[in-house]
Protein backbone atom coordinates (compact mmCIF):
# COMPACT_ATOMS: atom_id res chain seq x y z
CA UNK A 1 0.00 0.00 0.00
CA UNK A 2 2.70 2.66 1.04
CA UNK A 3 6.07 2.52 -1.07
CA UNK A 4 7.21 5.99 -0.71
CA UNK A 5 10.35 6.16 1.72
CA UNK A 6 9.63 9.10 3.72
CA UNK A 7 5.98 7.64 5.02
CA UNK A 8 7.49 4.61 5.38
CA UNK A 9 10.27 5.60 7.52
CA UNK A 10 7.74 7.75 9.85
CA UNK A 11 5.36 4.67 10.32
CA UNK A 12 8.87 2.88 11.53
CA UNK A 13 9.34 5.88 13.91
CA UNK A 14 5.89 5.81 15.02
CA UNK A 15 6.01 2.50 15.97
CA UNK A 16 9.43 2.49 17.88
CA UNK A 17 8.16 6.07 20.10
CA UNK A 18 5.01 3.06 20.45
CA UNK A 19 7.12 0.50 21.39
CA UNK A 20 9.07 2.71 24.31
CA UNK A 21 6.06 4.69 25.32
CA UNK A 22 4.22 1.69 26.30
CA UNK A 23 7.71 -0.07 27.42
CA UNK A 24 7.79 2.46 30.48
CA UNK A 25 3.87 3.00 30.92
CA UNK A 26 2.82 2.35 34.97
CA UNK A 27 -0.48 0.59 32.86
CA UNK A 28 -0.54 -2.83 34.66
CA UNK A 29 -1.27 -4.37 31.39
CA UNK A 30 1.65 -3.34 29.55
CA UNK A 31 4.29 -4.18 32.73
CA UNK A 32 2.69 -7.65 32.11
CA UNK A 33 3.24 -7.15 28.93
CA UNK A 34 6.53 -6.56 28.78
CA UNK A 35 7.61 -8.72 31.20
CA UNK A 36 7.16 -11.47 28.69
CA UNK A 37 7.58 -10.16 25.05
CA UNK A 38 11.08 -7.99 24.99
CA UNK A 39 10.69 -4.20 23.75
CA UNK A 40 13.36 -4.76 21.52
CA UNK A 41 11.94 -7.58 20.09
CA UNK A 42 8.40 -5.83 19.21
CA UNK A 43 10.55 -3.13 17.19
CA UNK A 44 11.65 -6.06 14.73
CA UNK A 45 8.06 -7.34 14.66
CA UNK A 46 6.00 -4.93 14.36
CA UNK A 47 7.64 -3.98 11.06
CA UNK A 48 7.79 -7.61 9.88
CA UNK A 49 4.50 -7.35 10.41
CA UNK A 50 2.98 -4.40 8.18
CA UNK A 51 5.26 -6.02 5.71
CA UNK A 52 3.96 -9.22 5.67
CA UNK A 53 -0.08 -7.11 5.92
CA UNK A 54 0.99 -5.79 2.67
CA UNK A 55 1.23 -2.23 4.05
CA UNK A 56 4.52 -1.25 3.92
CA UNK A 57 7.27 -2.93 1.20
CA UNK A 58 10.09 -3.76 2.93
CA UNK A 59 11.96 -5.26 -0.68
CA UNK A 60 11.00 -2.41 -2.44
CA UNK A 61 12.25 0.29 -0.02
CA UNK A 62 15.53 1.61 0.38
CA UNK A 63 15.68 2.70 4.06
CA UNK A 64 17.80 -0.64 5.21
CA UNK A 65 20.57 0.33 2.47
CA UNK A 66 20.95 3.37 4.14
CA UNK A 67 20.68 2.42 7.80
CA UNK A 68 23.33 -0.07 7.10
CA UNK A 69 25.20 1.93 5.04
CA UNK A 70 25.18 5.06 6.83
CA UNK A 71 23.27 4.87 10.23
CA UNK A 72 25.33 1.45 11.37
CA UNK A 73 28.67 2.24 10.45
CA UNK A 74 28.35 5.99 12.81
CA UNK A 75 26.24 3.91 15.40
CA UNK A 76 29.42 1.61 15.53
CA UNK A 77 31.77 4.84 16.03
CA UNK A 78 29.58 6.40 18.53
CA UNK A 79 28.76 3.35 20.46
CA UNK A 80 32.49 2.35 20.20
CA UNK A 81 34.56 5.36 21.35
CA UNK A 82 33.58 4.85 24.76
CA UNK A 83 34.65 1.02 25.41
CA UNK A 84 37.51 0.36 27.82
CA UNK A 85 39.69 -2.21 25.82
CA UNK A 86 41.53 -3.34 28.83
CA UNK A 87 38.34 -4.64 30.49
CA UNK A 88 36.88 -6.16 27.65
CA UNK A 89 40.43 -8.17 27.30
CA UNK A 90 39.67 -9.65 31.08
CA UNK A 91 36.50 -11.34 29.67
CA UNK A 92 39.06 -13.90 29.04
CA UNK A 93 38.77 -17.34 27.05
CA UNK A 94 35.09 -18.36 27.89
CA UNK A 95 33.66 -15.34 25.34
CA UNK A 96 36.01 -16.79 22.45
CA UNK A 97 34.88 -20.62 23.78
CA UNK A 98 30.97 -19.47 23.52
CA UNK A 99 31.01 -17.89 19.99
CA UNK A 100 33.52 -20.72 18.26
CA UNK A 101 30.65 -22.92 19.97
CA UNK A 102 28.25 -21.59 18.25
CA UNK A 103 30.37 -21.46 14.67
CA UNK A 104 30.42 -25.01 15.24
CA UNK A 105 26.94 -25.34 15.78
CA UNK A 106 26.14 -23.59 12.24
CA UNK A 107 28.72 -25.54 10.60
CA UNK A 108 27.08 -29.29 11.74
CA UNK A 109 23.97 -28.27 12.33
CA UNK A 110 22.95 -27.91 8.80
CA UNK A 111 24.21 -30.97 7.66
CA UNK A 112 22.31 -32.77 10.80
CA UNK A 113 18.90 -30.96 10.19
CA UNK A 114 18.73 -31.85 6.45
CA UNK A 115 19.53 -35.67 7.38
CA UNK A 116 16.64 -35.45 10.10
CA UNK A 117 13.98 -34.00 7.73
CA UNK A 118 15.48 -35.75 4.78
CA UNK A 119 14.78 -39.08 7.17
CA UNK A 120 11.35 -38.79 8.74
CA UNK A 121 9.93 -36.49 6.15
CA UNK A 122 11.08 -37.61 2.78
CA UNK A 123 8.33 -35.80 0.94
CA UNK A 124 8.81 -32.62 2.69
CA UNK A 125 11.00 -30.99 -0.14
CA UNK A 126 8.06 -31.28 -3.01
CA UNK A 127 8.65 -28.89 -5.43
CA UNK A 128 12.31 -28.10 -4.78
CA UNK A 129 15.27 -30.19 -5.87
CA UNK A 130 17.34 -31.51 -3.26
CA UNK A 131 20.62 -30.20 -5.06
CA UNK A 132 19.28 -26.97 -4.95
CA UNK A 133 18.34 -27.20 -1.36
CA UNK A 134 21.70 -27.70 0.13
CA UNK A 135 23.03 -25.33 -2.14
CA UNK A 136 21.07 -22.73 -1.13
CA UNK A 137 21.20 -23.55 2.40
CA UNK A 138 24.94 -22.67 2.28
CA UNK A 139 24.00 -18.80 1.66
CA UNK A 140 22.06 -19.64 5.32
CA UNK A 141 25.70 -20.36 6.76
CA UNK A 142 27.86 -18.07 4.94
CA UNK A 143 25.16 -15.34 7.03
CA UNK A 144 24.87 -17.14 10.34
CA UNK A 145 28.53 -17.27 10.51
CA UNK A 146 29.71 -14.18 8.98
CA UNK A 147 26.84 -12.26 7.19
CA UNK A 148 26.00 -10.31 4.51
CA UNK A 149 29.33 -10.68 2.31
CA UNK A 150 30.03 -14.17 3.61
CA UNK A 151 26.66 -14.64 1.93
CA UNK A 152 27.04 -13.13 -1.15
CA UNK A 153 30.50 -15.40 -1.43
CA UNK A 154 28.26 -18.67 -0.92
CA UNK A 155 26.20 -17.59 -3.50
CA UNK A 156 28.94 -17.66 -6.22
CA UNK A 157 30.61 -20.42 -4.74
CA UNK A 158 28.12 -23.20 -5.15
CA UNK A 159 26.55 -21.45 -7.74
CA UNK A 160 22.56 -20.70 -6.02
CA UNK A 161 20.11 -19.64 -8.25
CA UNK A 162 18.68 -16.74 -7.50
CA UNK A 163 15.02 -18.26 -6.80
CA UNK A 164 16.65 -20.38 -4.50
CA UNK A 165 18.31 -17.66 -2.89
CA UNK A 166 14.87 -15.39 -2.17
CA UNK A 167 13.63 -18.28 -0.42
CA UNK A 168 16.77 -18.90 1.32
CA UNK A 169 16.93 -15.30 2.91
CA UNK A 170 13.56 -15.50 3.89
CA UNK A 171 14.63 -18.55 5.90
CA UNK A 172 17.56 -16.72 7.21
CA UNK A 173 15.71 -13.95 8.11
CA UNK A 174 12.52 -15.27 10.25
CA UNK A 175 14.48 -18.29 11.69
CA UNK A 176 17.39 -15.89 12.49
CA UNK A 177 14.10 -13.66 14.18
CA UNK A 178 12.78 -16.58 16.19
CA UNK A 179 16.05 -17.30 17.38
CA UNK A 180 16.59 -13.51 18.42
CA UNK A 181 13.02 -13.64 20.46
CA UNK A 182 14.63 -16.65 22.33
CA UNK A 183 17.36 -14.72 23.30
CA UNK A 184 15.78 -11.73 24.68
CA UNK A 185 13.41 -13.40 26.06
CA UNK A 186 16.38 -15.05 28.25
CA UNK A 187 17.87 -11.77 28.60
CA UNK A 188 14.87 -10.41 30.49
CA UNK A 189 15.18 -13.80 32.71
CA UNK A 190 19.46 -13.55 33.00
CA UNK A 191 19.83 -14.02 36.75
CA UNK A 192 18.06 -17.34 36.80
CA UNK A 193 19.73 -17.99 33.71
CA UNK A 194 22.88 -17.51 35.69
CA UNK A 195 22.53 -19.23 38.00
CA UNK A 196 21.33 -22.30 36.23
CA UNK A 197 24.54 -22.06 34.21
CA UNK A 198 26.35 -22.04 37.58
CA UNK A 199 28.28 -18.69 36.12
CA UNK A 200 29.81 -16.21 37.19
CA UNK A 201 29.20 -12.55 35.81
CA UNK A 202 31.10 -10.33 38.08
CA UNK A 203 33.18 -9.08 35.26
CA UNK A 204 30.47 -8.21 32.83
CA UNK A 205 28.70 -6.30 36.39
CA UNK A 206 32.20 -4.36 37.13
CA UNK A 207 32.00 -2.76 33.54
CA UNK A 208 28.28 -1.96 33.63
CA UNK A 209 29.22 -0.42 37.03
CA UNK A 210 32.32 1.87 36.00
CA UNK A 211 30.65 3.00 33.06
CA UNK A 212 27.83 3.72 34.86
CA UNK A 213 29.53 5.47 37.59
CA UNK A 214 31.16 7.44 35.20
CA UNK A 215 28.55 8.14 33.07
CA UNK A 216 26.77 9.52 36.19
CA UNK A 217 29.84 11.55 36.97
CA UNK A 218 30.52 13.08 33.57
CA UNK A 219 27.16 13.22 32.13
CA UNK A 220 25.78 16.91 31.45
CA UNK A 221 22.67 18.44 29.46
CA UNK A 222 24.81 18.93 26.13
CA UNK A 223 24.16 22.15 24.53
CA UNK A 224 23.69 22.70 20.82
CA UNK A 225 27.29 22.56 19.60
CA UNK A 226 28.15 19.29 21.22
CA UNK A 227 25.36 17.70 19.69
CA UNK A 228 26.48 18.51 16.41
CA UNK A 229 29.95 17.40 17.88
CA UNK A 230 28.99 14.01 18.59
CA UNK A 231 27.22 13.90 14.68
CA UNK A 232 30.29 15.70 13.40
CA UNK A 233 32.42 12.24 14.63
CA UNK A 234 30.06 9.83 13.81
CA UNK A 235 29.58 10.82 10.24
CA UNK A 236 32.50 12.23 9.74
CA UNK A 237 34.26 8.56 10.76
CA UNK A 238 31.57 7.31 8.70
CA UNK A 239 32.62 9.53 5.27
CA UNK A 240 36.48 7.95 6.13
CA UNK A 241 34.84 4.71 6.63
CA UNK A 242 33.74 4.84 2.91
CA UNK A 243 36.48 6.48 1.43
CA UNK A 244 38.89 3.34 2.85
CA UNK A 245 36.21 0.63 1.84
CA UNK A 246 35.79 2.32 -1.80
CA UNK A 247 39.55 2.31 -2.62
CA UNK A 248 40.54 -0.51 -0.47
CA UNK A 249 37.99 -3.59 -1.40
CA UNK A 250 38.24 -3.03 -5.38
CA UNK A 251 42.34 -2.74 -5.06
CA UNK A 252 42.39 -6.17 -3.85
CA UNK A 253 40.01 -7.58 -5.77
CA UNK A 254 42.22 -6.63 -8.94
CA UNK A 255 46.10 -7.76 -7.12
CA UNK A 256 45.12 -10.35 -4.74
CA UNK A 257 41.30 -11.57 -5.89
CA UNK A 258 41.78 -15.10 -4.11
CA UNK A 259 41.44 -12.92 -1.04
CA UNK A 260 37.14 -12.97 -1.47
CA UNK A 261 37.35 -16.09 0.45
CA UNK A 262 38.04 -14.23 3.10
CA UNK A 263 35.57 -10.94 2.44
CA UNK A 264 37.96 -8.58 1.75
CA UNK A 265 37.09 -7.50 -1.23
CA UNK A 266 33.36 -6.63 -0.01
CA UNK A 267 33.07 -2.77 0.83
CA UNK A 268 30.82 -3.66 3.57
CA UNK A 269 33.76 -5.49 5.26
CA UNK A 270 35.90 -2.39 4.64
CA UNK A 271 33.38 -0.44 5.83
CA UNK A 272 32.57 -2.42 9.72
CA UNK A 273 35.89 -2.66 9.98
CA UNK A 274 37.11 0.54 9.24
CA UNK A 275 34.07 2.62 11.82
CA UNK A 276 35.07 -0.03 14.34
CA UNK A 277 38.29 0.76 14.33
CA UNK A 278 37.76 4.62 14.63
CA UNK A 279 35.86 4.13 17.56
CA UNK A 280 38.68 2.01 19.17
CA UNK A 281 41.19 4.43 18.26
CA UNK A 282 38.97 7.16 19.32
CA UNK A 283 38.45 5.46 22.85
CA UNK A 284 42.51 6.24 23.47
CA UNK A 285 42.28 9.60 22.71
CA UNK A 286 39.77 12.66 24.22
CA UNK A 287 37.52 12.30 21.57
CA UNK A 288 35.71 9.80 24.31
CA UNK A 289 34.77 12.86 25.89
CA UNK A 290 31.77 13.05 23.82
CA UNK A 291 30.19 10.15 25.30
CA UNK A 292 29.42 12.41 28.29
CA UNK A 293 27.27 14.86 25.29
CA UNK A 294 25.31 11.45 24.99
CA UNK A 295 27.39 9.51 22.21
CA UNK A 296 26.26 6.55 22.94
CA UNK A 297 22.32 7.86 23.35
CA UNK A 298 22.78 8.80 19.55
CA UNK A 299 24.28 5.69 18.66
CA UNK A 300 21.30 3.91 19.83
CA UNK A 301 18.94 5.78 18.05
CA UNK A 302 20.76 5.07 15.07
CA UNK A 303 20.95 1.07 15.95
CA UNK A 304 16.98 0.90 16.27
CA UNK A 305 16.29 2.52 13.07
CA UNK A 306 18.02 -0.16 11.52
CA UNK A 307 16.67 -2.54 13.58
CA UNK A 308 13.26 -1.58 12.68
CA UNK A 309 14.15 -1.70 8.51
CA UNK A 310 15.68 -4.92 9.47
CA UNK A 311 12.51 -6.13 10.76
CA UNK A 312 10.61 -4.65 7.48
CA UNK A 313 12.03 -7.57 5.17
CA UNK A 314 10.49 -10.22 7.16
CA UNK A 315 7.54 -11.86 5.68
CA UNK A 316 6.30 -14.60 8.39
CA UNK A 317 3.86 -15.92 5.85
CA UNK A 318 6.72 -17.19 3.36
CA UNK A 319 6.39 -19.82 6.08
CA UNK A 320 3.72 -21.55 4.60
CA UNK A 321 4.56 -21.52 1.23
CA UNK A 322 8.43 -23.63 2.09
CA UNK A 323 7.05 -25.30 5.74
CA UNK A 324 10.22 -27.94 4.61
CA UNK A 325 13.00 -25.71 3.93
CA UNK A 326 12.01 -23.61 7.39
CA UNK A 327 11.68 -26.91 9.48
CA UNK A 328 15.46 -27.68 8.11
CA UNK A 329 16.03 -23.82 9.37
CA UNK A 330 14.76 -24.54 12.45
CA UNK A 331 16.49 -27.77 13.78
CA UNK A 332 19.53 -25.95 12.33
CA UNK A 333 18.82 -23.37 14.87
CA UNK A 334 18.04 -25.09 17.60
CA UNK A 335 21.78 -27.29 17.15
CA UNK A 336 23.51 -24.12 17.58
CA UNK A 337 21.22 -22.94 20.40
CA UNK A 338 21.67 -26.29 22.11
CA UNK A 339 25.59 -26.87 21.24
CA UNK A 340 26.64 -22.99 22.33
CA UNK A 341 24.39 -23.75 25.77
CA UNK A 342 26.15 -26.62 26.52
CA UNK A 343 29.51 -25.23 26.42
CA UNK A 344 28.69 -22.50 28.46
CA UNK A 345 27.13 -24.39 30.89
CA UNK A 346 30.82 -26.64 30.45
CA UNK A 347 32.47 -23.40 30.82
CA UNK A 348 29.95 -21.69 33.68
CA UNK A 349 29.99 -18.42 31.36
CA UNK A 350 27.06 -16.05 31.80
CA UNK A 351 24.24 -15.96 29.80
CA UNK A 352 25.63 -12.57 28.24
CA UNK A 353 28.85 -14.60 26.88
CA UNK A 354 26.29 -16.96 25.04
CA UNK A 355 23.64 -14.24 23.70
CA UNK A 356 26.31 -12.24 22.17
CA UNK A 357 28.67 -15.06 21.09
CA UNK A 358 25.95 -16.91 19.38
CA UNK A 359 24.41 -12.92 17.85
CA UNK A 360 27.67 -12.72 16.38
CA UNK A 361 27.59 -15.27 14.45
CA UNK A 362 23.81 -15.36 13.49
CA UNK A 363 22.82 -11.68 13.56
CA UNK A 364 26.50 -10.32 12.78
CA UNK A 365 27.37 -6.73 13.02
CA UNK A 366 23.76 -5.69 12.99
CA UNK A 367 22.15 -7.06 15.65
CA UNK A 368 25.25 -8.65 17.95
CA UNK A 369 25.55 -4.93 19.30
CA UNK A 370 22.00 -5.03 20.09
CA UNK A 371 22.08 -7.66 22.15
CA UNK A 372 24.80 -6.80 24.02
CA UNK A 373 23.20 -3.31 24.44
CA UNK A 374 20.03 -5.25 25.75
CA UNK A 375 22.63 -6.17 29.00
CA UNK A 376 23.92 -2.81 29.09
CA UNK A 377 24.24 -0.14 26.25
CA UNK A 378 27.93 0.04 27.67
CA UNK A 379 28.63 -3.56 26.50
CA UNK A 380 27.76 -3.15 22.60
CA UNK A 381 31.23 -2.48 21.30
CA UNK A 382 31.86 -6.21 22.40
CA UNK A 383 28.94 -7.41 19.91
CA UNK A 384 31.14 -5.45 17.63
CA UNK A 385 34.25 -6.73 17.77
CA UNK A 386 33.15 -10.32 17.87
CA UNK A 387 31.19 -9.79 14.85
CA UNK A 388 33.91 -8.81 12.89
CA UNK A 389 36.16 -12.08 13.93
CA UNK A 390 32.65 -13.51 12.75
CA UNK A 391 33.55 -12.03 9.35
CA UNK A 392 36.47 -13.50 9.56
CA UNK A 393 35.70 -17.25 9.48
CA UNK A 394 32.38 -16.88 7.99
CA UNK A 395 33.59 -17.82 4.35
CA UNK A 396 35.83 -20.83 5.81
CA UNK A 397 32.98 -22.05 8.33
CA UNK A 398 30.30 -21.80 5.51
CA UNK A 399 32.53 -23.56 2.92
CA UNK A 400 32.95 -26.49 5.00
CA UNK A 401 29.15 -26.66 5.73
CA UNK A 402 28.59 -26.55 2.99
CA UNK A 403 30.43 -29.53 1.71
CA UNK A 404 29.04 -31.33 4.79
CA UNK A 405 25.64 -30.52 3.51
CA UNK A 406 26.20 -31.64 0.13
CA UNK A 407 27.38 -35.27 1.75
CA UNK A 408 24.33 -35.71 3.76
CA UNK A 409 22.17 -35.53 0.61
C-alpha cells in the first residue's frame, strides 16, 4: 500500500516512540506485557509485520541500504569510542569458547537438520530439488557465521540460483528472528539464567558499574554545539569509513582476488571494519569525551532505526509456502542454540557470553551490538568486535558446511 520512503520511515518511527512509550507505561497491562515479550523484540516485529499485511514494502524500499550503510557504520563509532579495551580483554577465554561454539553449531547443524527432515519427512522438499536445497542452504551459513558478504561469497561459490536464494533469505531472516526472540526473552530472565549455568558474571557487572559510575559523573545536558559534535564524529568517521572501503575492497580484488574467500574484497567489510576501528582508536584519545554529550544515546537511536528496517524484510507468511526448507532452518537453529548452551554451561559463562557469542555469528554486526546493548548499552562495542572475527571465518565455516551438507544428501 505505502512505497514511498519518507511515510514509510515515519510509520517505523511511530512505531518504535510506540514500542518505548508503552515499554515504560505504569499501565498494569503493559508491565505484564513486557515482562514477557522484549521491547526490543516488538521493534523487529512490528515492522515484519505491516510487511507481511501488505502495508509497507520492505523489498521495495531503500531505508535498510541506508541504515546499514550510513546509520550502522556511525552507530558503531559512537557506540564504540567509549569502550575500555583493557576490560573487555579480562572477559578472558570463555567469550572466544561461547562464539567458536556456536560457529560449530552452524557448521554441523545444517548438515544434521537436512539428514533429520530428509529421514522422517522424505516428501517434505516437493517442489524443490534436493541439489538446490543444500546449495542454497549454504548462503544460510555463509550469514549465520559471517553475514551479509560471507553470503554473497556462498552464493557464487556453489553457484545458487537466484530463486533459491529469495527463499533462502527468507529462511535466514525469520528463523534468524525466532532465534533472536529466544534470546531476549532469556535476557529479560538472566539471573536465573545464571545461575542455572552455575556462572559467574562479576566481570560483565564491574563494567556496567564503571561505566555507569562514570557516566553519572561526567554526564551533562549537552548544549547545541556538542550535539552537532557528537554527529560531526560519527559521520564524519563514517565519510572515512567509505572512502577506505571504496579504494581498499576493489584494489584487492584486482592484485590479490583469491582474497574474497576471506571478504575482503566486499566494501561492507571495509566499511565495519574501518568505523570499528575509529571508535577504538577514538576510545585512546579525548575524543571519548563526547560520550558524556550522549554519544552513545545517539548511537542507539541510530541502531533501532536499523533494527526496525531490518525487521521490514520479514515476511512470516513465506512460512507456509516452504514449511520444509524452514523446518530444516529450524532444527539448524536449535543445534547451535543447544551446542553454544552446553559449552557454556561446560564453561559456567554467563548468559551474556552466550547471547552475544551466538548474535555474532547469526545476527552479525547488525544485531550482535543489540544484544549486548540489551545487557547494558555500555557492552555493545563487544557485539562489535566479535562480529567482525565472525567475518572473519564466515567464508571458511560456511565452505565447509557446505560440503558437509552436500554429503548428507
Amino acid at each position: 500500500m505505502i512505497t514511498n520512503d519518507a511515510i514509510v520511515l515515519g510509520i517505523l518511527l511511530l512505531c518504535l516512540g510506540f514500542v518505548f512509550y508503552t515499554s515504560e507505561s505504569n499501565s498494569k497491562f503493559f508491565k505484564k506485557f513486557y515482562s514477557f515479550v522484549p521491547s526490543l523484540l516488538l521493534c523487529y516485529f512490528i515492522p515484519g509485520l505491516l510487511n507481511s499485511f501488505g502495508i509497507i514494502d520492505g523489498e521495495g524500499s531503500k531505508l535498510y541500504f541506508v541504515s546499514s550503510r550510513y546509520l550502522l557504520p556511525a552507530c558503531l563509532v559512537l557506540l564504540t569510542l567509549s569502550v575500555d579495551i583493557k576490560e573487555i580483554i579480562k572477559l578472558g577465554p570463555k567469550m572466544l569458547a561461547v562464539f567458536f561454539a556456536g560457529t560449530l553449531g552452524v557448521v554441523f547443524g545444517g548438515p544434521l537438520a537436512i539428514i533429520i527432515v530428509k529421514y522422517f519427512l522424505p516428501n517434505v522438499f516437493a517442489g524443490l530439488e534436493i541439489d538446490e536445497v543444500w546449495r542454497g542452504m549454504t548462503t544460510v551459513a555463509g550469514s549465520w557465521i559471517g553475514g551479509g558478504a560471507n553470503q554473497a561469497s556462498m552464493k557464487e561459490i556453489f553457484e545458487v540460483q537466484d530463486k533459491i536464494f529469495s527463499i533462502m533469505v527468507v529462511v535466514d531472516v525469520l528463523v534468524a528472528n525466532v532465534w533472536l526472540a529466544v534470546l531476549l526473552f532469556l535476557a529479560s530472565k538472566k539471573k536465573k539464567v545464571d545461575a542455572f549455568l552455575k556462572a559467574d558474571s562479576s566481570l560483565v557487572e564491574n563494567i556496567i558499574t564503571k561505566v555507569e559510575n562514570s557516566s553519572k559523573s561526567n554526564s551533562i545536558n549537552p548544549s547545541f554545539n556538542q550535539l552537532v559534535y557528537v554527529l560531526c564524529i560519527g559521520f564524519g568517521a563514517t565519510a572515512l569509513s567509505h572512502l577506505v572501503a571504496d579504494n581498499i575492497a576493489p584494489w584487492i580484488g584486482n592484485v590479490a582476488p583469491s582474497l574474497a574467500k576471506f571478504s575482503l574484497t566486499s566494501k561492507f567489510f571495509w566499511l565495519i571494519i574501518t568505523a570499528t576501528s575509529i571508535g577504538v582508536f577514538f576510545s585512546f584519545t579525548k575524543v571519548r569525551k563526547v560520550e558524556n554529550y550522549g554519544a552513545s544515546k545517539i548511537g542507539n537511536i541510530f541502531l533501532y532505526i536499523l533494527i526496525a528496517s531490518i525487521g521490514m524484510h520479514m515476511n512470516v507468511f513465506e512460512i507456509f509456502n516452504n514449511p520444509g526448507v524452514f523446518l530444516v532452518g529450524l532444527i539448524w537453529i536449535f543445534f547451535h542454540g543447544a551446542l553454544i548452551f552446553t559449552v557454556g554451561k561446560l564453561v559456567k559463562a554467563p548468559l551474556f557470553y552466550i547471547a552475544v557469542g551466538s548474535q555474532a555469528n547469526i545476527g552479525g554486526a547488525a544485531s550482535a551490538p543489540v544484544v549486548a546493548g540489551f545487557f547494558h548499552s555500555s557492552l555493545a562495542p563487544i557485539g562489535v568486535l566479535l562480529a567482525v572475527l565472525g567475518y572473519v571465518v564466515g567464508t571458511y565455516g560456511a565452505w565447509l558446511c557446505g560440503i558437509l551438507m552436500s554429503w548428507s544428501v
